[in-house]
Each structure stands twice: as C-alpha cells, then as structure tokens.
Protein backbone atom coordinates (compact mmCIF):
# COMPACT_ATOMS: atom_id res chain seq x y z
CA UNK A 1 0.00 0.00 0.00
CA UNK A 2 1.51 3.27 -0.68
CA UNK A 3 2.54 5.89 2.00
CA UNK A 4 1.00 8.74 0.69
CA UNK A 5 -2.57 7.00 0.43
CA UNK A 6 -2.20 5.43 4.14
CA UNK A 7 -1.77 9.62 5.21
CA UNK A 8 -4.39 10.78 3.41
CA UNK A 9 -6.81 7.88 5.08
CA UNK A 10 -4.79 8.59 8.53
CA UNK A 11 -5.36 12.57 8.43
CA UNK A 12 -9.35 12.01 7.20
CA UNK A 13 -9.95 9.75 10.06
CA UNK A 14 -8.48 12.41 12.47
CA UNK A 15 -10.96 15.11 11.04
CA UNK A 16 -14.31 12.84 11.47
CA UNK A 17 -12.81 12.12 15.22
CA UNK A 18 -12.40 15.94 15.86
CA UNK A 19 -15.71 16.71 14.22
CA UNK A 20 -17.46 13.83 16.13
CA UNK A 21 -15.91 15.33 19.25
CA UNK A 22 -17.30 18.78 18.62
CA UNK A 23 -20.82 16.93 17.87
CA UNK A 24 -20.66 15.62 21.02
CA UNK A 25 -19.50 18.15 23.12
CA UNK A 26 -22.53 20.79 21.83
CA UNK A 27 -24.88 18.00 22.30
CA UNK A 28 -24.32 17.38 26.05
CA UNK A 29 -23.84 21.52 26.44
CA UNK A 30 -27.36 21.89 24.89
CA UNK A 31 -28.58 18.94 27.10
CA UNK A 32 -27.56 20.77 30.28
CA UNK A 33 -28.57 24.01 29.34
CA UNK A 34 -32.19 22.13 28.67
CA UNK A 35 -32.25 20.22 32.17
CA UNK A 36 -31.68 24.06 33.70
CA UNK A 37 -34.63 25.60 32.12
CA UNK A 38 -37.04 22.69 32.86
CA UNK A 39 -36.33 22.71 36.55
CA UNK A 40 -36.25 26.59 36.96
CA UNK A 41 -40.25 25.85 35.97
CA UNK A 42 -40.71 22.24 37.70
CA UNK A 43 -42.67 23.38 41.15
CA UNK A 44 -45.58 25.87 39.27
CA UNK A 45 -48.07 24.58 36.61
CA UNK A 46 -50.37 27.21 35.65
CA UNK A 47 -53.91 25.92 34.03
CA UNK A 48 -56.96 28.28 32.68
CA UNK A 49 -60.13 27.52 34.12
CA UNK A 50 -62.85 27.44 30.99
CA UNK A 51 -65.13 30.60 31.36
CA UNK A 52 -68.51 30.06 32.99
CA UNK A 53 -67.61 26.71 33.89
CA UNK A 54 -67.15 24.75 37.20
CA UNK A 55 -64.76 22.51 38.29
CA UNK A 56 -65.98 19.29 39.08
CA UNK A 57 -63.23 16.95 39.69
CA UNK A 58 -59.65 17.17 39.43
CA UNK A 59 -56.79 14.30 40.20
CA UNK A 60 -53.33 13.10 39.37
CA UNK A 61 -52.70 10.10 37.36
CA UNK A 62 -49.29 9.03 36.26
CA UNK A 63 -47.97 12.12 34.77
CA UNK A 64 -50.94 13.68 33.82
CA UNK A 65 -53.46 15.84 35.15
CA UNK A 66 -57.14 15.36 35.20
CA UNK A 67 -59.60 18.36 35.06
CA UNK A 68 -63.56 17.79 34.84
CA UNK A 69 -65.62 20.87 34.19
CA UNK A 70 -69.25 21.01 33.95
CA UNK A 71 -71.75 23.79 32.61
CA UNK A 72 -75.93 22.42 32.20
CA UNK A 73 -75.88 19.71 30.30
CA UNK A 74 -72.12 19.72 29.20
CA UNK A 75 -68.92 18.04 30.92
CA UNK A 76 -65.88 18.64 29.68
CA UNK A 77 -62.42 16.33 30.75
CA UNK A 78 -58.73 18.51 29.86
CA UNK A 79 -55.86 15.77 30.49
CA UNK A 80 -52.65 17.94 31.10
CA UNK A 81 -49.33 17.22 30.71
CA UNK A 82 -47.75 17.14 34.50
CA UNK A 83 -44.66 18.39 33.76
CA UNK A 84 -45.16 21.41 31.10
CA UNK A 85 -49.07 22.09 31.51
CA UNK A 86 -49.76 21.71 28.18
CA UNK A 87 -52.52 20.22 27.63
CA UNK A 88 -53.07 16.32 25.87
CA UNK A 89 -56.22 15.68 25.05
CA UNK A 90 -60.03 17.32 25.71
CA UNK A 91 -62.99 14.77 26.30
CA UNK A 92 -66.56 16.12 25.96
CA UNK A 93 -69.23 14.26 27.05
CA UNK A 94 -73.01 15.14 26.40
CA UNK A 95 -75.83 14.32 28.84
C-alpha cells in the first residue's frame, strides 16, 4: 500500500474524530442548558379555568393531570401534561 494514500486515510480519520468530538460536546452543552430551564419551571403549573364553567373533579394520574368541568348539560375532561401544563387531550361528554 503506498505511504502517501495510508496519510491521506490517517489525516481524514483524524478530522471525522475531531468533528465527532465537537458533535458531542454541543450536544451534552445543549442537554444541560435544557435540564436548567425545565427545573427553573418544575414546582408551578399554571392551568386556565374554561369561562362560565365549574370545576368538578380534578386528580393526578401518572404524569398527567385530570380536570372535569361542567356547565348544564355539558362536561368537559382537559388531560394535562404534569410536567409542562400543556394540555393532551379534551374529552366532551353530552348528557
């Protein structure tokens, strides 16, 4: 095999290790700066309560939230995310 084609494979493989390095490195730095942010925020969830409704019912389950609101004839079920408050899925159920 000739020298100059063994340096030329040698020096390419050096480059993908340094890029892979930098990869990794601003991967774990955004990872960390991502785990801040979501614990600054971890002890308050803030939820709107539906206009002219009541609140029935609400419990924990898993990781979600359960809301039950009721107006007349109308109940409505909001199933929130736990950890950002957003909210999953919205159940209405008709009398």
């Amino acid at each position: 095999m000739n020298i100059k084609i063994l340096k030329i494979i040698v020096i390419f493989f050096g480059i993908l290790i340094i890029f892979g390095l930098i990869i990794i490195s601003i991967g774990i730095y955004h990872k960390f700066s991502n785990l801040k942010k979501n614990n600054i925020n971890s002890n308050t969830i803030t939820l709107k309560k539906l206009k002219d409704y009541q609140i029935m019912d609400f419990y924990i389950n898993n990781e979600n939230i359960i809301v039950k609101y009721e107006l007349e004839n109308n109940s409505i079920i909001y199933i929130y995310d736990i950890l950002t408050g957003k909210e999953i899925k919205k159940i209405e159920l008709l009398k």
